[in-house]
C-alpha atoms as a PDB file:
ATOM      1  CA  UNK A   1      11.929  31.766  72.749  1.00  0.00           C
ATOM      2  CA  UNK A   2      13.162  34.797  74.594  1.00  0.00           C
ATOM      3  CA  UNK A   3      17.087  35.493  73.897  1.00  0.00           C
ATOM      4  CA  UNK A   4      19.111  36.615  76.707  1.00  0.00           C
ATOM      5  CA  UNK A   5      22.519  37.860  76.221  1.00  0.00           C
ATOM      6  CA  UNK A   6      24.060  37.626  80.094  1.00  0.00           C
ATOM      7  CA  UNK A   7      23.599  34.354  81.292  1.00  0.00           C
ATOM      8  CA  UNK A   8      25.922  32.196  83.764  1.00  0.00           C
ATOM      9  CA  UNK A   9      27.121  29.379  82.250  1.00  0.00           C
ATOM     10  CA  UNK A  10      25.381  27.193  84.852  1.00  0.00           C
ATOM     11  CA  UNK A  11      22.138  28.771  84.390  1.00  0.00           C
ATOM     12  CA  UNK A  12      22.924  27.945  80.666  1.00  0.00           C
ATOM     13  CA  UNK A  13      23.419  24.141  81.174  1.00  0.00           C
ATOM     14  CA  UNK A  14      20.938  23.468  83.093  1.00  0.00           C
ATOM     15  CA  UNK A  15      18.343  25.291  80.622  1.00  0.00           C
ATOM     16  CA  UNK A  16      19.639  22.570  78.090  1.00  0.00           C
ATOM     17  CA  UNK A  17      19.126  20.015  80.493  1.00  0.00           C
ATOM     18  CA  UNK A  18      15.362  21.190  81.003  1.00  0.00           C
ATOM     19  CA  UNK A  19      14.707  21.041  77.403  1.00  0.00           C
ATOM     20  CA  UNK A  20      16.292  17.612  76.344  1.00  0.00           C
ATOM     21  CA  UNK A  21      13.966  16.594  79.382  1.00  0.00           C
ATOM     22  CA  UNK A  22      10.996  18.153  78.104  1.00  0.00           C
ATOM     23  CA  UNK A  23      11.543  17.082  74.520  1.00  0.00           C
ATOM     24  CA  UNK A  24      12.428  13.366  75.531  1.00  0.00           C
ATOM     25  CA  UNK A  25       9.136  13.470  77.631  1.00  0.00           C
ATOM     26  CA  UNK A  26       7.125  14.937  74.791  1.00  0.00           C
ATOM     27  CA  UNK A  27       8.385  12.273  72.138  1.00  0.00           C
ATOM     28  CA  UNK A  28       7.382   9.567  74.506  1.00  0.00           C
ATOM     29  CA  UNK A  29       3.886  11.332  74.669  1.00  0.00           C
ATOM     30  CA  UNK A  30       3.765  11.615  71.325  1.00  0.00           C
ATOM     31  CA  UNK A  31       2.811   7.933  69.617  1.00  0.00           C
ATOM     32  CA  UNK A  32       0.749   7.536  72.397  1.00  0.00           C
ATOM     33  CA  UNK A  33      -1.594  10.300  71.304  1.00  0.00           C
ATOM     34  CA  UNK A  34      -0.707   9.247  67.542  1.00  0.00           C
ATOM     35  CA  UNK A  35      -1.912   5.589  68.534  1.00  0.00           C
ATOM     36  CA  UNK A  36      -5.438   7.522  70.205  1.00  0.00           C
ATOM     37  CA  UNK A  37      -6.157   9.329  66.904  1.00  0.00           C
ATOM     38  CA  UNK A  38      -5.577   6.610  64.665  1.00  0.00           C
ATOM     39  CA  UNK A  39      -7.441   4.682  67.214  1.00  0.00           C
ATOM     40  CA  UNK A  40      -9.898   7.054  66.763  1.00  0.00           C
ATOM     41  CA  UNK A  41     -10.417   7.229  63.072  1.00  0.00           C
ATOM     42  CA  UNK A  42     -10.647   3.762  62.411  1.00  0.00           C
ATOM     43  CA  UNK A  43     -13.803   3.222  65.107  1.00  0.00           C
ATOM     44  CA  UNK A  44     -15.030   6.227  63.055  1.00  0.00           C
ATOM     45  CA  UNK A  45     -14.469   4.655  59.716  1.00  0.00           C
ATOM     46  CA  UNK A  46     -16.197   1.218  61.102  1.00  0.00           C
ATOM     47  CA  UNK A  47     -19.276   3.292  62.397  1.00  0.00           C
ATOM     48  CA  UNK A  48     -19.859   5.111  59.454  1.00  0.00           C
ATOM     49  CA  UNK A  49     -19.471   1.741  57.424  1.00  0.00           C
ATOM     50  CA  UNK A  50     -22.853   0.520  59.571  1.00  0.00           C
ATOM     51  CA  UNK A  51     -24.309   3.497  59.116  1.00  0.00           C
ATOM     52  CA  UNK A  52     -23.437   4.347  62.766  1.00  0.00           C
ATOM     53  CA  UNK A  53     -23.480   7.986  62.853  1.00  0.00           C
ATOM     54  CA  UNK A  54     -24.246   8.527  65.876  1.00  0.00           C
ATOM     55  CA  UNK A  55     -21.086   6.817  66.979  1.00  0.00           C
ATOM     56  CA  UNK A  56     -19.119   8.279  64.116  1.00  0.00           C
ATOM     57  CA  UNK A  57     -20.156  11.563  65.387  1.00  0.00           C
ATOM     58  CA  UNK A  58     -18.875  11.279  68.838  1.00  0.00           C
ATOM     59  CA  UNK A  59     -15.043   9.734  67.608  1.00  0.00           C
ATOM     60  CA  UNK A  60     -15.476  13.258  65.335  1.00  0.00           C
ATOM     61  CA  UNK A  61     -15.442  15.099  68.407  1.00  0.00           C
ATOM     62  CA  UNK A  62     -12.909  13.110  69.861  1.00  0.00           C
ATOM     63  CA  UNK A  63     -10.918  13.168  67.156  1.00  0.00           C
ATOM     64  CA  UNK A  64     -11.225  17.343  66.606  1.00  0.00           C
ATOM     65  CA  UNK A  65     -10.503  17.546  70.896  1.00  0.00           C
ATOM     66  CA  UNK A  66      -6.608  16.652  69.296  1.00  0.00           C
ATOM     67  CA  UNK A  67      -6.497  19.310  66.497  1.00  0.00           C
ATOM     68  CA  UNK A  68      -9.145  21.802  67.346  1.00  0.00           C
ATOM     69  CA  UNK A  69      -8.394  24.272  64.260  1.00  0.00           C
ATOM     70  CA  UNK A  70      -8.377  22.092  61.930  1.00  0.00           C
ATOM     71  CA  UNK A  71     -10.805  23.196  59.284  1.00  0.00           C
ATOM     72  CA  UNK A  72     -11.300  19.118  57.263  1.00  0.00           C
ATOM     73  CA  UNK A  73     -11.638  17.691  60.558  1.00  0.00           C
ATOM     74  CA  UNK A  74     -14.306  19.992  61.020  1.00  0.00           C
ATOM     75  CA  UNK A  75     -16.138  20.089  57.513  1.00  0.00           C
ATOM     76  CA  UNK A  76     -15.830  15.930  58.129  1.00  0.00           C
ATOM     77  CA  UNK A  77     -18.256  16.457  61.319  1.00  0.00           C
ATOM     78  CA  UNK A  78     -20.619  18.855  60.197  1.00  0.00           C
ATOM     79  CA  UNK A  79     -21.026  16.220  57.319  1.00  0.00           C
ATOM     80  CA  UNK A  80     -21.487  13.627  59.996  1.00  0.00           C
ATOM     81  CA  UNK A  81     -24.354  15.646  61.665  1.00  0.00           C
ATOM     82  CA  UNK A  82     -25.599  16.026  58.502  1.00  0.00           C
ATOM     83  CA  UNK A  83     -26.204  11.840  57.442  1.00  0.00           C
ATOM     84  CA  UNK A  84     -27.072  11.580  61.023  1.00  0.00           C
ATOM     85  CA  UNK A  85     -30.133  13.644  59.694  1.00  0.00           C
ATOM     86  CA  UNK A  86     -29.227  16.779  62.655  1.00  0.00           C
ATOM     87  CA  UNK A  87     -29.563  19.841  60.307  1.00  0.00           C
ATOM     88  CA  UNK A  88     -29.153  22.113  62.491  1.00  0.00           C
ATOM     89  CA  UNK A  89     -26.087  21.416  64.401  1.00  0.00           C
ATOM     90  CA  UNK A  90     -24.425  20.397  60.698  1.00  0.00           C
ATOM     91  CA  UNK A  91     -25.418  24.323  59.437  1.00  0.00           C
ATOM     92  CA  UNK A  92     -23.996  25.566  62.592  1.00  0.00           C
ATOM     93  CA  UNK A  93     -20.907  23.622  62.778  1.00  0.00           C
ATOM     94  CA  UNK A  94     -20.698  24.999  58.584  1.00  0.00           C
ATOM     95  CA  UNK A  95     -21.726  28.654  59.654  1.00  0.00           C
ATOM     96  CA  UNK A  96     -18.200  27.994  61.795  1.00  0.00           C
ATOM     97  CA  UNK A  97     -16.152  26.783  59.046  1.00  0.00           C
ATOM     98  CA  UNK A  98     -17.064  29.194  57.230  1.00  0.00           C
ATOM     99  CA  UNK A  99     -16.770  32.428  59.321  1.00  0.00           C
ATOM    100  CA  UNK A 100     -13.191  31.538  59.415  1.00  0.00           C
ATOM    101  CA  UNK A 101     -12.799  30.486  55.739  1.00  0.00           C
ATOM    102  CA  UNK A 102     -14.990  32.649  53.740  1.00  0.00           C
ATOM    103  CA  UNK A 103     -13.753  30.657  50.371  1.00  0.00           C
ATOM    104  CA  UNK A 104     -14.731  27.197  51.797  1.00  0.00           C
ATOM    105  CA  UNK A 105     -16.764  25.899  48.980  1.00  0.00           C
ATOM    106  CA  UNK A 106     -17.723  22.519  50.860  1.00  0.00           C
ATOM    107  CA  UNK A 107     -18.956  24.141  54.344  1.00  0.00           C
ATOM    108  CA  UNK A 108     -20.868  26.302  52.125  1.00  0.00           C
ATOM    109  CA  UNK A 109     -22.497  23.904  49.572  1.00  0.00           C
ATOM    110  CA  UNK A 110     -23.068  21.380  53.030  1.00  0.00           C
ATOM    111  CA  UNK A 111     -24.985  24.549  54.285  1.00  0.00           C
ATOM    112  CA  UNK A 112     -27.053  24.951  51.078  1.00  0.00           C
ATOM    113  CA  UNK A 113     -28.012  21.111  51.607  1.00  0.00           C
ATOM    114  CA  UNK A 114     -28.730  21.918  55.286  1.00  0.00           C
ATOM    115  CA  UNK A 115     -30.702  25.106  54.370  1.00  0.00           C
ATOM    116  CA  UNK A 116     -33.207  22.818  51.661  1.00  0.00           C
ATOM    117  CA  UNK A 117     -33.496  19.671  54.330  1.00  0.00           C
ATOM    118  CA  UNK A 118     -34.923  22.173  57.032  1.00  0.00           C
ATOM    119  CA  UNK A 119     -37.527  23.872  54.314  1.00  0.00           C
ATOM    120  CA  UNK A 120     -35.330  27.243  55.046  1.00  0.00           C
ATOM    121  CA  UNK A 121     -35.578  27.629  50.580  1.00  0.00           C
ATOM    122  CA  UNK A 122     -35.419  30.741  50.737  1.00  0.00           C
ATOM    123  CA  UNK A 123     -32.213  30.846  52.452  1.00  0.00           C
ATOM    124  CA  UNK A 124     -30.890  27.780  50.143  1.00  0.00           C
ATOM    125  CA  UNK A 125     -32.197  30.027  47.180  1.00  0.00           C
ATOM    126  CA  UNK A 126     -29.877  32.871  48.635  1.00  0.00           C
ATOM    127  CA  UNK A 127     -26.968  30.996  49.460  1.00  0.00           C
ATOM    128  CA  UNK A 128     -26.890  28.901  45.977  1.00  0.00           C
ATOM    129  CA  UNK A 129     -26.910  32.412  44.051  1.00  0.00           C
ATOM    130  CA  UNK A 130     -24.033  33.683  46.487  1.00  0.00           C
ATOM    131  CA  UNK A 131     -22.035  31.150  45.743  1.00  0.00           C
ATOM    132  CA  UNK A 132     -22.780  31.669  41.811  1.00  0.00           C
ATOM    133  CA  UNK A 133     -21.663  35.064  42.163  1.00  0.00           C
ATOM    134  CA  UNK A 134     -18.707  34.554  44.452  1.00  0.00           C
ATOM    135  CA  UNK A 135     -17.654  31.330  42.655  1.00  0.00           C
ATOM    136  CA  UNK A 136     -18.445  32.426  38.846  1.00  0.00           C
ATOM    137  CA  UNK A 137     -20.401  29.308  38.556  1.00  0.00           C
ATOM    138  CA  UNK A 138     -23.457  29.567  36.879  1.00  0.00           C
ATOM    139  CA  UNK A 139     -24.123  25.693  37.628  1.00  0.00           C
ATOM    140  CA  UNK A 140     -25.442  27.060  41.280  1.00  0.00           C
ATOM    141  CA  UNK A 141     -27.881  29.306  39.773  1.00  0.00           C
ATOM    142  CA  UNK A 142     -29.275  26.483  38.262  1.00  0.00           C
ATOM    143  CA  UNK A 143     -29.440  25.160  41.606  1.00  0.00           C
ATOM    144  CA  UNK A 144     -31.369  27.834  43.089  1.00  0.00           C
ATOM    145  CA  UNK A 145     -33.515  27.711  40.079  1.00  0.00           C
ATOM    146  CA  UNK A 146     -34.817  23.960  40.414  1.00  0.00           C
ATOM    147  CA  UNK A 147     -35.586  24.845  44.532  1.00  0.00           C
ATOM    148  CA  UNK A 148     -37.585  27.851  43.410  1.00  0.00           C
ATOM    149  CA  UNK A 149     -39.195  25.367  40.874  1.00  0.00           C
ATOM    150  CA  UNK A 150     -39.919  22.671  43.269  1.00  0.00           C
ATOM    151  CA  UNK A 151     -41.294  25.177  46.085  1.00  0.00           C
ATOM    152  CA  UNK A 152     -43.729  26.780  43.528  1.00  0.00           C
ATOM    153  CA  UNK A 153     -42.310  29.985  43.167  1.00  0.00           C
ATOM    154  CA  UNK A 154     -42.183  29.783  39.736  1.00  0.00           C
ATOM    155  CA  UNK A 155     -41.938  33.740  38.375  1.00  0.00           C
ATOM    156  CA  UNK A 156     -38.903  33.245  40.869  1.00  0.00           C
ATOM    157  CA  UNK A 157     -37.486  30.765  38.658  1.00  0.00           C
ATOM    158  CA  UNK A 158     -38.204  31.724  35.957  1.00  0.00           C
ATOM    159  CA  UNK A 159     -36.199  34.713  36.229  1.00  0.00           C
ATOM    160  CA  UNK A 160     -33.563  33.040  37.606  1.00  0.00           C
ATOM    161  CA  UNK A 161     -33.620  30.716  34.266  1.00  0.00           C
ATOM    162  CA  UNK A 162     -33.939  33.969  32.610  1.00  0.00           C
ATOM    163  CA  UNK A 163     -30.405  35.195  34.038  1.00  0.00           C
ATOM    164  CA  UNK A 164     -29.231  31.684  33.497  1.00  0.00           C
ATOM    165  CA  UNK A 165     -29.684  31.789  30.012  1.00  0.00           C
ATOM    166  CA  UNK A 166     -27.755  35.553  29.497  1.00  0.00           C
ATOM    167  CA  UNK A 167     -24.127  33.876  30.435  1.00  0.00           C
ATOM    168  CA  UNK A 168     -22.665  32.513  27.396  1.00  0.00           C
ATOM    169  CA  UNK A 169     -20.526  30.341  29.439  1.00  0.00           C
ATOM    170  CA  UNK A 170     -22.900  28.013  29.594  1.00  0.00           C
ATOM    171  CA  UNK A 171     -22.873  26.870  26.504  1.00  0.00           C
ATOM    172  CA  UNK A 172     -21.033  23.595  27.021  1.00  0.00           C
ATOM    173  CA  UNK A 173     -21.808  22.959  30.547  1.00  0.00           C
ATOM    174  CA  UNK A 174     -23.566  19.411  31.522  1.00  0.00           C
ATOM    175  CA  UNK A 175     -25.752  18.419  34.307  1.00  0.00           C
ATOM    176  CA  UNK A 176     -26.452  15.058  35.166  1.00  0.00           C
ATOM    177  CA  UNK A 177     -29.828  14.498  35.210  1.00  0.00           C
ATOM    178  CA  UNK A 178     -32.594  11.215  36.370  1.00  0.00           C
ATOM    179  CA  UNK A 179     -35.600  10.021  35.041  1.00  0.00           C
ATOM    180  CA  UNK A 180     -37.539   6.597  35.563  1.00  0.00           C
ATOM    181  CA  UNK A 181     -37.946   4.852  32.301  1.00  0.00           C
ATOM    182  CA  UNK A 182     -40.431   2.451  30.553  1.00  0.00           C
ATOM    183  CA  UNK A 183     -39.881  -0.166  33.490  1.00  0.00           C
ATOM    184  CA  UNK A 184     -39.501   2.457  36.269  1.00  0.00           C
ATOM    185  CA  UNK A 185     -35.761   1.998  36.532  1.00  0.00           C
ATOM    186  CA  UNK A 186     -34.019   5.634  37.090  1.00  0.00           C
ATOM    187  CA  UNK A 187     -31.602   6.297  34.344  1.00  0.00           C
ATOM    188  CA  UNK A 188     -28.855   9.202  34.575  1.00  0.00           C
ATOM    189  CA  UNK A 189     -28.055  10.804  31.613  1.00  0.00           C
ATOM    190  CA  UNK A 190     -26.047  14.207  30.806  1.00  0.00           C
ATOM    191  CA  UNK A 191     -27.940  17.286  29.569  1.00  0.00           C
ATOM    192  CA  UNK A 192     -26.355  20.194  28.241  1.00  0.00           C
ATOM    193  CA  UNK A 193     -27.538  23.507  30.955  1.00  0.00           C
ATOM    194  CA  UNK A 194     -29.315  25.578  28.445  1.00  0.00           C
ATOM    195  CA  UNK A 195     -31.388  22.409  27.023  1.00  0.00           C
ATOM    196  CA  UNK A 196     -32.361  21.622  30.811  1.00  0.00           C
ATOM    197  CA  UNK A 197     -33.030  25.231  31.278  1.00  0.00           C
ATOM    198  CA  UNK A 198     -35.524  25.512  28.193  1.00  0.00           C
ATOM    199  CA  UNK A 199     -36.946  22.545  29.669  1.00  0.00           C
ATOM    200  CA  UNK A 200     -37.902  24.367  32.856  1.00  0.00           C
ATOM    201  CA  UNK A 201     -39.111  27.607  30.833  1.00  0.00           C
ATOM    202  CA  UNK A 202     -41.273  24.939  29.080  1.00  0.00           C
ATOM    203  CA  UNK A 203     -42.581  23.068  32.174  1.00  0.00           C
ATOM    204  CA  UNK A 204     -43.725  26.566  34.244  1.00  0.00           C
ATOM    205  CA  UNK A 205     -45.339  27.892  31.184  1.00  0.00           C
ATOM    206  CA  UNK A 206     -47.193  24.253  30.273  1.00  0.00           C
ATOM    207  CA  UNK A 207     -48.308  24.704  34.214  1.00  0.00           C
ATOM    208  CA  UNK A 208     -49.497  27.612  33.570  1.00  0.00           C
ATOM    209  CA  UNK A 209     -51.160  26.484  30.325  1.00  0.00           C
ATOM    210  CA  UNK A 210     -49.452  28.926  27.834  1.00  0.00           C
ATOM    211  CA  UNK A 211     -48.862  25.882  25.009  1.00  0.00           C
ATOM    212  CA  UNK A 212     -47.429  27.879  22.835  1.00  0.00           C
ATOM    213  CA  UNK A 213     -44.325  29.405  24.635  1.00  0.00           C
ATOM    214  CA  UNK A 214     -44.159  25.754  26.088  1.00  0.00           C
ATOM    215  CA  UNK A 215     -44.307  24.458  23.049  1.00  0.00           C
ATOM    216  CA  UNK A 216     -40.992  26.732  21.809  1.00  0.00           C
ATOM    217  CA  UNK A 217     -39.332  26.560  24.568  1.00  0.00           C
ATOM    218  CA  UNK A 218     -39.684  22.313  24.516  1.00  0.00           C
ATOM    219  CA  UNK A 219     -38.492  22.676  20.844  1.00  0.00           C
ATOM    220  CA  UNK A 220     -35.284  25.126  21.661  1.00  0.00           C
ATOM    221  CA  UNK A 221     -33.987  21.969  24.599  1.00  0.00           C
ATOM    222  CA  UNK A 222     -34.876  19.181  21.985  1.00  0.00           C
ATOM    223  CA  UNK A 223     -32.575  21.270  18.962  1.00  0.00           C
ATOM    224  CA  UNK A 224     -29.491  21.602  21.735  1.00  0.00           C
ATOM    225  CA  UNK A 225     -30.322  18.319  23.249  1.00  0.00           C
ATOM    226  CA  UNK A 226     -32.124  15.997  20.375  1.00  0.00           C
ATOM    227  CA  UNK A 227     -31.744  12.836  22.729  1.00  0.00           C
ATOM    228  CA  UNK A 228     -33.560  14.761  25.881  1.00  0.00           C
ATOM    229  CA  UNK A 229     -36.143  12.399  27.077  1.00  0.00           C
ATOM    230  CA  UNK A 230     -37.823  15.024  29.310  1.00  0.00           C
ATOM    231  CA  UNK A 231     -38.419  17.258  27.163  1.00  0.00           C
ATOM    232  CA  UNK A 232     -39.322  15.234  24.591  1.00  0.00           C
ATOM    233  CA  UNK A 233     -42.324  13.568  26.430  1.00  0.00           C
ATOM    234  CA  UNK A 234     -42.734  17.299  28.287  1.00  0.00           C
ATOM    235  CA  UNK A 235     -43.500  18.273  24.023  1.00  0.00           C
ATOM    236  CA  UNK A 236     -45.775  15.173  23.974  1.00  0.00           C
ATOM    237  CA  UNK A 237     -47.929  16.336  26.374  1.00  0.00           C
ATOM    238  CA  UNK A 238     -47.880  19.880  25.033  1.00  0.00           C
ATOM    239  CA  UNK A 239     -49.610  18.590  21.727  1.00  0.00           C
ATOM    240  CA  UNK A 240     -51.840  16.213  22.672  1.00  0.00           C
ATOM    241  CA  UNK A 241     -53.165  19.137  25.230  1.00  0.00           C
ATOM    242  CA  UNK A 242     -53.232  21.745  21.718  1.00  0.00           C
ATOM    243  CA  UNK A 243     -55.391  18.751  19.951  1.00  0.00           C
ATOM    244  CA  UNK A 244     -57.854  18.901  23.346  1.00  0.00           C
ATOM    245  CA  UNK A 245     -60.076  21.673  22.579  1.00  0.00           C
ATOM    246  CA  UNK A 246     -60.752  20.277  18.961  1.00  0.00           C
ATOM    247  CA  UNK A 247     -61.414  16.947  20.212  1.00  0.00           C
ATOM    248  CA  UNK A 248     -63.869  18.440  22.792  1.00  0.00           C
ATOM    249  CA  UNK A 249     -65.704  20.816  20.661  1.00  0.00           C
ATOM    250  CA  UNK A 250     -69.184  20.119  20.135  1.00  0.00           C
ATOM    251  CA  UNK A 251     -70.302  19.304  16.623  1.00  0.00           C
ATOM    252  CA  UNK A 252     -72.087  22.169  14.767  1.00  0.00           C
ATOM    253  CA  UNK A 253     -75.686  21.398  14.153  1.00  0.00           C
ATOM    254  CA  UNK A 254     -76.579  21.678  10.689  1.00  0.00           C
END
């Protein structure tokens, strides 16, 4: 507000009178639009319960029309777009978030999710190692290792595993990892990083049928991780493969 220092006094009263108007009207306003966004969020809330996200969606945009810069409000319907399976308005809405919050973790691992669902790896790949770099997390590298993996670009990964490997501070970090077991119910367990990335090493060079390094590098997740199921049916494999060639071999004729 503007000060002024010469003023009549019934210029002065009547500005007072103004304001006590204008803040009497906009209390009375107030719970009204209150009420709407409340309103609002607990349609949303029932929509996304049924799985409604279509309907979720639009009460997000109603809901943002009230409080336009507000960055959660935001992240909460780029995740909407995202259930609701539309990738690319979800990365766009993140791309926003994010050009005004260049530290927004969620818009940006919401964008790495939107990046692998449209096939962009490459771009999920790039992002994931960003954010390993800008975050000092090395539990995104492993990320962007296991899209390289499962997109075949496997000297990719495995010198991302490679780099993986070199930080010492992954020494004690867990991932949470799923398998189906005897009965083809998925189990999670927690693997130490470095035994799941042996594991990898292991699986790219059993692919590409160099036993012995898969062999090792089965061995090195097994002594960090003696309870690893993976790997220990990944070194199964490994030896019944070595024991292959003998039992394949013709017999020597006497």
């Amino acid at each position: 507000m503007k000060k002024i220092f010469v003023i009549s006094l019934a210029l002065l009263a009547f500005g007072f009178s103004v304001e006590a108007a204008s803040k009497k009207k906009k209390n009375k306003e107030k719970p009204s639009v209150n009420t709407q966004i409340n309103t609002d969020s607990i349609a949303q809330q029932i929509a996304i319960s049924l799985a409604d996200y279509d309907k979720a969606i639009t009460f997000g945009y109603s809901i943002l029309a009230k409080d336009p810069t507000n960055i959660n409000k935001t992240f909460h319907l780029a995740r909407l777009h995202y259930l609701a399976k539309n990738f690319e308005i979800s990365l766009n809405v993140c791309s926003i978030i994010i050009s005004k919050d260049s530290l927004n973790i969620n818009a940006m691992q919401l964008a790495a999710l939107n990046f692998v669902a449209l096939k962009a790896t490459a771009d999920a790949v790039k992002l994931y190692k960003a954010m390993a770099s800008k975050f000092n997390n090395p539990l995104y590298l492993y990320q962007a290792s296991i899209i390289e993996f499962e997109s075949n670009q496997l000297d990719d990964c495995l010198n991302t595993i490679n780099t993986l490997l070199k930080i010492k501070s992954i020494e004690n970090l867990k991932i949470e990892m799923t398998r189906k077991n005897a009965i083809n119910k998925i189990v999670k367990e927690e693997i130490f990083l470095p035994a799941a990335a042996y594991n990898i090493k292991g699986f790219i060079a059993l692919k590409k049928n160099d036993l012995a390094n898969a062999k090792a590098n089965f061995q090195k997740a097994l002594v960090l991780e003696p309870s690893f199921v993976l790997a220990e049916n990944n070194l199964k494999e490994v030896l019944v493969k070595e024991q292959e060639p003998k039992q394949n071999k013709p017999a020597e004729s006497k």
